[in-house]
Protein backbone atom coordinates (compact mmCIF):
# COMPACT_ATOMS: atom_id res chain seq x y z
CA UNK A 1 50.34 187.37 37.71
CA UNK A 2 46.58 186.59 36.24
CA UNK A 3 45.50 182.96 36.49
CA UNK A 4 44.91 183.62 32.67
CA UNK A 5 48.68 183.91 32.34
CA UNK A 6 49.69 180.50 33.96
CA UNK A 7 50.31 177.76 32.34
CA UNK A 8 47.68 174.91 33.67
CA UNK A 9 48.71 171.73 33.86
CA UNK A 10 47.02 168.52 35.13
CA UNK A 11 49.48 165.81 37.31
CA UNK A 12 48.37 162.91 38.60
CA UNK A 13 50.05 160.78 41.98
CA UNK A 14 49.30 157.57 40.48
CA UNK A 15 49.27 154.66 43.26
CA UNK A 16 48.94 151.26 42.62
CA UNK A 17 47.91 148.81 45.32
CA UNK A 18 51.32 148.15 46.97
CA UNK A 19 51.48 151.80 47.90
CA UNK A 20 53.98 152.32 45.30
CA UNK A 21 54.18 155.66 42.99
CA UNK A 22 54.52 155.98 39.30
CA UNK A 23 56.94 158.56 38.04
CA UNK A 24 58.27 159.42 34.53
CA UNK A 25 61.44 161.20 32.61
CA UNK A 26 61.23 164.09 31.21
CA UNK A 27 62.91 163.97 27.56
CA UNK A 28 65.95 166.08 27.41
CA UNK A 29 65.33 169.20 24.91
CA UNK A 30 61.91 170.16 26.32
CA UNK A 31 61.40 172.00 29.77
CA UNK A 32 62.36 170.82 32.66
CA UNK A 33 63.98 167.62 30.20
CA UNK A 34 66.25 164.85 32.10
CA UNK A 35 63.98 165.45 35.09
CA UNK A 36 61.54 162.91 36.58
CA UNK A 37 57.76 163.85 37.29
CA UNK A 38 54.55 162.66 37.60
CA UNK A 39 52.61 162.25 34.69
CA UNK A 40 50.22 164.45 33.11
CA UNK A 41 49.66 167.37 30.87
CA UNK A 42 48.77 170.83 29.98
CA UNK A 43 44.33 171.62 29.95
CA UNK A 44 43.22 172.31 26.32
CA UNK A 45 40.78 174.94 26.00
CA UNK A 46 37.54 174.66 27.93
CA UNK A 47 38.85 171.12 29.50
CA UNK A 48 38.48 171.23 33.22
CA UNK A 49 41.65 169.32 35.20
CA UNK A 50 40.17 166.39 35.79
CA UNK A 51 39.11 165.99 32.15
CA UNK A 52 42.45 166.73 31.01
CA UNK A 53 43.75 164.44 33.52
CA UNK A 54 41.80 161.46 32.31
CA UNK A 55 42.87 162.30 28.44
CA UNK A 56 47.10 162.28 29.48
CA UNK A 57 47.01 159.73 31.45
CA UNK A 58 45.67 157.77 28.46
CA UNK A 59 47.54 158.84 26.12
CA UNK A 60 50.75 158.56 28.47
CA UNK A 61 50.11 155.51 29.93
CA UNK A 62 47.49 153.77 28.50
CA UNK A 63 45.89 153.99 31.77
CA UNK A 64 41.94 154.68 32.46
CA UNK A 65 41.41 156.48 35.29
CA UNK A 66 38.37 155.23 37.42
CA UNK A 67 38.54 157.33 40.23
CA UNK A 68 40.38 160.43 41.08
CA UNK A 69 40.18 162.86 44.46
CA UNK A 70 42.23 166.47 44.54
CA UNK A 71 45.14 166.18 46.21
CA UNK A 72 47.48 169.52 45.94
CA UNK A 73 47.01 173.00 44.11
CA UNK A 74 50.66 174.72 43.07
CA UNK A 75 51.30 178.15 41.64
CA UNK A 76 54.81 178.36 40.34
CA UNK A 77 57.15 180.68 38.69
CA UNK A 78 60.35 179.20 36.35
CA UNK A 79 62.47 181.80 35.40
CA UNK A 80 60.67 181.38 31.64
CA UNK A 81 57.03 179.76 32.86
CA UNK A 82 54.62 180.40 35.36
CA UNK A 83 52.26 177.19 36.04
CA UNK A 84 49.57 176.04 37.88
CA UNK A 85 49.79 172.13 38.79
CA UNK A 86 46.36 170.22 39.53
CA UNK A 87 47.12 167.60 41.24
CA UNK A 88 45.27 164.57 41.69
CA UNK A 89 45.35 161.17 43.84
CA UNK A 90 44.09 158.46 41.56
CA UNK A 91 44.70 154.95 43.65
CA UNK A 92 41.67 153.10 41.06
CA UNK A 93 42.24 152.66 37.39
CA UNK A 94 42.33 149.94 34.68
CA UNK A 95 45.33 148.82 32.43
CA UNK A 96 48.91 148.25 32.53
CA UNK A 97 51.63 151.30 32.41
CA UNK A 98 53.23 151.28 29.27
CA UNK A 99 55.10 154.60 27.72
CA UNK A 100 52.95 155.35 24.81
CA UNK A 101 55.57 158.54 23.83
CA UNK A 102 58.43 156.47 24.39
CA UNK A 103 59.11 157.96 28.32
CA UNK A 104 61.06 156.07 30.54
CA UNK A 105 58.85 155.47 33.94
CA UNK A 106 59.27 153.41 36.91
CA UNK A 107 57.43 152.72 40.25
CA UNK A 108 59.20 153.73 43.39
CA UNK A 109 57.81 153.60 46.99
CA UNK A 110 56.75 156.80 48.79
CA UNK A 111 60.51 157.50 50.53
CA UNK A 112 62.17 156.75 46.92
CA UNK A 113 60.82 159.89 46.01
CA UNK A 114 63.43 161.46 47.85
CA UNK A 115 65.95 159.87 46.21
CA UNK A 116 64.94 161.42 42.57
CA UNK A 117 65.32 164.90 41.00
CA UNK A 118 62.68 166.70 40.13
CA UNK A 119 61.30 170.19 38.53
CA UNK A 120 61.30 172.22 41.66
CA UNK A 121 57.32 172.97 41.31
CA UNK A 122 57.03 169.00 41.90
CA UNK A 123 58.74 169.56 45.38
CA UNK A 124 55.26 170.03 47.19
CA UNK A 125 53.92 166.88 45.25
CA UNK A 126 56.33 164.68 46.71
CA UNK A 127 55.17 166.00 50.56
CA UNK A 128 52.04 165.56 49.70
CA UNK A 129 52.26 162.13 47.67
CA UNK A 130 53.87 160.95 51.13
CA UNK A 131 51.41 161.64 53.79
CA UNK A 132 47.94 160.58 54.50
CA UNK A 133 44.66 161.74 54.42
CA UNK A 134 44.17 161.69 58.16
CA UNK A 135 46.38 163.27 61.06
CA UNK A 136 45.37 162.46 64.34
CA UNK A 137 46.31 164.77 67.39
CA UNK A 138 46.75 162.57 70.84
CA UNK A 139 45.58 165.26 73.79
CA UNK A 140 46.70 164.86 77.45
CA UNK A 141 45.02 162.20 79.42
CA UNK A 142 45.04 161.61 83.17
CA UNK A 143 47.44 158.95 83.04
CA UNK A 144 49.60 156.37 80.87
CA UNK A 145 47.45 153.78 80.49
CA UNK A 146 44.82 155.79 78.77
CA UNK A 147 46.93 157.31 76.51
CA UNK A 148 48.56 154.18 75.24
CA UNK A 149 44.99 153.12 74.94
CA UNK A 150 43.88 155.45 72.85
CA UNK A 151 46.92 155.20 70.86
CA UNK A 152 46.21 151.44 70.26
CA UNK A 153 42.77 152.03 68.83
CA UNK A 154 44.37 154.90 66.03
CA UNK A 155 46.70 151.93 64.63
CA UNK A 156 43.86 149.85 64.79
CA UNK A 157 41.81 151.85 62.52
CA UNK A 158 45.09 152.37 60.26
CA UNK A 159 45.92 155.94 61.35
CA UNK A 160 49.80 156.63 59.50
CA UNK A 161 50.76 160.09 61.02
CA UNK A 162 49.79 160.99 64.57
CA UNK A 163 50.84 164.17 66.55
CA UNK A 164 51.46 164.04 70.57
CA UNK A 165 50.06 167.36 71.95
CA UNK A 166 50.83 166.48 75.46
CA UNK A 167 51.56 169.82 76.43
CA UNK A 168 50.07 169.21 80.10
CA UNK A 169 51.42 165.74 81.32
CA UNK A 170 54.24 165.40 83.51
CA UNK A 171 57.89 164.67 81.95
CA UNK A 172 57.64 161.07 82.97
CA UNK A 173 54.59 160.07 82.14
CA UNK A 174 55.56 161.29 78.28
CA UNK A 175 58.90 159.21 78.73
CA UNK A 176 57.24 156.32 80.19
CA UNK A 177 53.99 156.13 77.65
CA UNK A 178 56.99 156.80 74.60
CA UNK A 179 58.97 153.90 75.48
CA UNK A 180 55.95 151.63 75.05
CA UNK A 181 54.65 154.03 72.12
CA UNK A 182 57.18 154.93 69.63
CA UNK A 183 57.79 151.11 68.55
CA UNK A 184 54.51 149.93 68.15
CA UNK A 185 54.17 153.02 65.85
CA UNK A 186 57.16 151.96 64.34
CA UNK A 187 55.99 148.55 63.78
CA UNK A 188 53.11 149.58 61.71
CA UNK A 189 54.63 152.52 60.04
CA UNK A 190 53.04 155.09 62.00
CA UNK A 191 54.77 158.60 61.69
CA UNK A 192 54.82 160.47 65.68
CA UNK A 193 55.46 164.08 65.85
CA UNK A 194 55.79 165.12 68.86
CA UNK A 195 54.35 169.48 69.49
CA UNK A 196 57.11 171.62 70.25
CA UNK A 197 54.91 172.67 73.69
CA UNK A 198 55.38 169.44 75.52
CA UNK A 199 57.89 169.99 78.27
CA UNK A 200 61.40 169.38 77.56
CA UNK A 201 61.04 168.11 74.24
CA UNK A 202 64.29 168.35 73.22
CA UNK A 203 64.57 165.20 75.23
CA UNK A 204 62.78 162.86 73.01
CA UNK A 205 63.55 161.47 69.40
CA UNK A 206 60.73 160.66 67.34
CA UNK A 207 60.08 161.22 63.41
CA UNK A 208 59.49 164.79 63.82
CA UNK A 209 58.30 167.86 65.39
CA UNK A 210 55.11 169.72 65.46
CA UNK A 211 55.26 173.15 65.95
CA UNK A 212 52.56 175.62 67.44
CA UNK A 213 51.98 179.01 65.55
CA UNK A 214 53.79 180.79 68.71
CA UNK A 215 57.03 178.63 67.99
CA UNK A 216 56.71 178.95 64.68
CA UNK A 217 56.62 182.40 64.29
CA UNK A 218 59.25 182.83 66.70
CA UNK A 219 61.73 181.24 64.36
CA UNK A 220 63.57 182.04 61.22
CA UNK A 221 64.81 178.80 59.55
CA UNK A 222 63.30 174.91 59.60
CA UNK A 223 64.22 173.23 62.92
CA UNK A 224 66.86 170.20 61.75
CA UNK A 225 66.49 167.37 64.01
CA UNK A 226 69.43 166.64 66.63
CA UNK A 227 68.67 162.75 66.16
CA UNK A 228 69.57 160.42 63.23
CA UNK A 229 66.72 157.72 64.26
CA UNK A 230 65.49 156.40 60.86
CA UNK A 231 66.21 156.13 57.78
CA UNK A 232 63.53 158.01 56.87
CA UNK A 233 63.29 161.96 56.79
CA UNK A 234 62.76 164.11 60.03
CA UNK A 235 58.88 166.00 59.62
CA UNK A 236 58.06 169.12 60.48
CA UNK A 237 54.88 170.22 60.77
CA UNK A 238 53.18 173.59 62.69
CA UNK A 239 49.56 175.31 63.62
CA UNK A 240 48.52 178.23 60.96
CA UNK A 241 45.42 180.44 61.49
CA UNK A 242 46.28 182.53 59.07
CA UNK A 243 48.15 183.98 55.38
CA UNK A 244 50.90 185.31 57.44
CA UNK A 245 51.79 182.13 59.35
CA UNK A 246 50.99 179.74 56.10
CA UNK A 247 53.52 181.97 54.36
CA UNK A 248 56.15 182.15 56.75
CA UNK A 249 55.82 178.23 57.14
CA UNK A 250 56.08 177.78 53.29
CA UNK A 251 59.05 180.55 53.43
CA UNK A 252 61.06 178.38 55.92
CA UNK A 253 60.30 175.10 54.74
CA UNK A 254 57.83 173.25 56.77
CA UNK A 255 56.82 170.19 55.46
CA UNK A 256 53.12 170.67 56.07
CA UNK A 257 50.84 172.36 58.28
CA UNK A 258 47.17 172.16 59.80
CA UNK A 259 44.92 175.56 59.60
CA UNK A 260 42.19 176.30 62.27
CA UNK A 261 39.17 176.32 63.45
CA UNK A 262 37.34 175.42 60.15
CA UNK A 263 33.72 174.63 61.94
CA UNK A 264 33.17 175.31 66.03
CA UNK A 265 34.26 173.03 67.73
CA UNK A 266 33.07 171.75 71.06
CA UNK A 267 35.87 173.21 73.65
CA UNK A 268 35.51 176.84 72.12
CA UNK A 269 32.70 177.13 70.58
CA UNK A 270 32.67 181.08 70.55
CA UNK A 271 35.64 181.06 68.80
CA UNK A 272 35.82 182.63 65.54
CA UNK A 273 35.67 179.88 63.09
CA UNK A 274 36.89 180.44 58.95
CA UNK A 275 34.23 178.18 57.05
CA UNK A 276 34.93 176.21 53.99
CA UNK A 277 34.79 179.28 51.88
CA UNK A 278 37.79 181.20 53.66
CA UNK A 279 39.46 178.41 53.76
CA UNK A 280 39.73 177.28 50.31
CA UNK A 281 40.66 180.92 49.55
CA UNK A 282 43.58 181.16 52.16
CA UNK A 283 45.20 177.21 50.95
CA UNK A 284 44.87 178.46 47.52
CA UNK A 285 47.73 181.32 48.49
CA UNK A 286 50.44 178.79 49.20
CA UNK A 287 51.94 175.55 47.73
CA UNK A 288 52.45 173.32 50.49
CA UNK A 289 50.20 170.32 52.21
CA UNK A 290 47.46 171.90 54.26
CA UNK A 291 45.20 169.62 56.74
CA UNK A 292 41.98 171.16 57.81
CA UNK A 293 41.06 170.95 61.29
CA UNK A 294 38.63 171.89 64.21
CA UNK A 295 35.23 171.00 64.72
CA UNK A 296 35.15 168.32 62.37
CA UNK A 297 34.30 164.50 61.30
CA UNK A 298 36.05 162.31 58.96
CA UNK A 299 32.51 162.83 57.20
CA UNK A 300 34.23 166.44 56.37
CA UNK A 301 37.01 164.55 54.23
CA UNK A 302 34.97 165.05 50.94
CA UNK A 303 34.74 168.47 51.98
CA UNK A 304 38.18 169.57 52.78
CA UNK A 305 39.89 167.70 49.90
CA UNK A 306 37.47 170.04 47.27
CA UNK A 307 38.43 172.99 49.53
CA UNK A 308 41.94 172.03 48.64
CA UNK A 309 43.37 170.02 51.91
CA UNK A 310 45.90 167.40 51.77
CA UNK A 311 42.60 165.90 54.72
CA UNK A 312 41.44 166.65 57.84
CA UNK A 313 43.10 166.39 61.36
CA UNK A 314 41.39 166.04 64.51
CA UNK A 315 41.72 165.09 68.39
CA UNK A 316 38.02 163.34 68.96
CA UNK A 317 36.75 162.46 65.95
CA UNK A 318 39.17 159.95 65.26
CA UNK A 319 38.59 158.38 68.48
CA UNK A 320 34.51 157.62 68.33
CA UNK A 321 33.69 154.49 67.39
């Protein structure tokens, strides 16, 4: 189907400054009615997203937007609409909610989301609404105390979702450095994935499971966790390089995935890297939270959220002072 024949609509993942998200009723009688979303509208003609974004949210909400950054792109097909969401993150605006149509609304933390129905395009919104801009990757050190070192400095600088890669450190080590780990991550509402390459993962419970492109391919459903540690949902996450693995991650359900190398990057540096062009092009062919990553800063944020990323994830660049 044409872009010309989608429906556009602009949404917005309002936040205020508790963290909490606003959501509103759909009417019964119109599409989608008796089913809660985030506000927005449909573009008029020659209105760009962010334009029309501004204009519903106002006329929704009373709200004025003063800042907004891209957050997710979604192309989906109802059995009697096809639409195209532009979604937005808008955490700075001016005025007090108020349903200027009449629209129930409510705020509701990021996990409440869960908890609420909602059109099945909105699906990726909610993944997306709930994770951060920033995913940092934890490599193998030579020993514990380095590794719970360099932990320590990510929740200093207010890192939320972190992935252990310890593919290379001895079985011990990785239970020793996790007893000490997973509850200060806990403490500060740090998210820990742990890659499904370390050795004998299966032994560990943390919030979720990162997979690499090898695992991931090798499998035909989304892992479910054996472990019933929180009360919040289990992640899963893998390692794309390309359509065919973004679309078989989308297929089985992964919650959200990392595509590389966008830039060189220092450890391969002949490696065949995608560019910012590429890929914008390949995020654009799937509806689910994509973080850019290799070979770059968090000076690249600005960059990979127009391109389309949910942000950027990296091993040493969250690291340098």
């Amino acid at each position: 189907m044409s872009d010309n024949a989608l429906l556009h609509v602009a949404v917005g993942v309002l936040k205020d400054t508790d963290g909490k998200i606003l959501i509103s009723l759909r009417k019964s009688g119109v599409h989608q009615g008796g089913l809660w979303e985030f506000p927005g509208g449909k573009l008029d003609v020659n209105e760009s997203a962010e334009q029309a974004l501004v204009r519903e949210l106002k006329e929704e909400l009373d709200i004025t937007i003063k800042s907004a950054s891209p957050l997710i792109s979604i192309k989906h097909n109802y059995a009697d609409l096809a639409v195209q969401l532009h979604v937005f993150l808008v955490t700075e605006f001016s005025g007090a909610a108020k349903g200027c149509e009449g629209q129930l609304f409510k705020w509701v933390t990021p996990t409440e989301l869960n908890k609420h129905t909602f059109p099945a395009a909105n699906q990726p919104i909610i993944k997306a609404a709930q994770l951060p801009d920033r995913y940092a990757i934890l490599d193998d050190a030579e020993d514990e105390t380095i590794l719970l070192a360099r932990l320590q400095y990510l929740l200093d600088r207010n890192i939320k979702l972190i992935q252990l890669r310890l593919k290379n450190t001895p079985v011990a080590v990785v239970r020793s450095f996790l007893e000490k780990a997973y509850p200060l991550c806990q403490a500060q509402g740090v998210v820990l994935l742990l890659n499904s390459a370390v050795n004998q993962m299966e032994d560990f419970s943390l919030d979720g499971l990162h997979l690499t492109s090898t695992d991931l391919m090798a499998i035909g459903s989304r892992p479910v966790s054996e472990y019933d540690i929180t009360e919040n949902e289990y992640w899963v996450s893998a390692s794309c390089h390309n359509l065919k693995e973004l679309k078989h991650a989308q297929r089985i359900g992964i919650d959200f995935v990392v595509l590389a190398p966008v830039l060189p990057t220092q450890t391969h540096p002949d490696t065949q890297f995608m560019g910012w062009t590429q890929f914008a092009e390949l995020v654009s062919q799937v509806n689910i939270p994509v973080y850019a990553l290799g070979g770059l800063s968090e000076t690249d944020l600005d960059q990979a959220q127009a391109s389309g990323a949910q942000g950027i994830a990296a091993i040493r660049a969250f690291l340098k002072q």
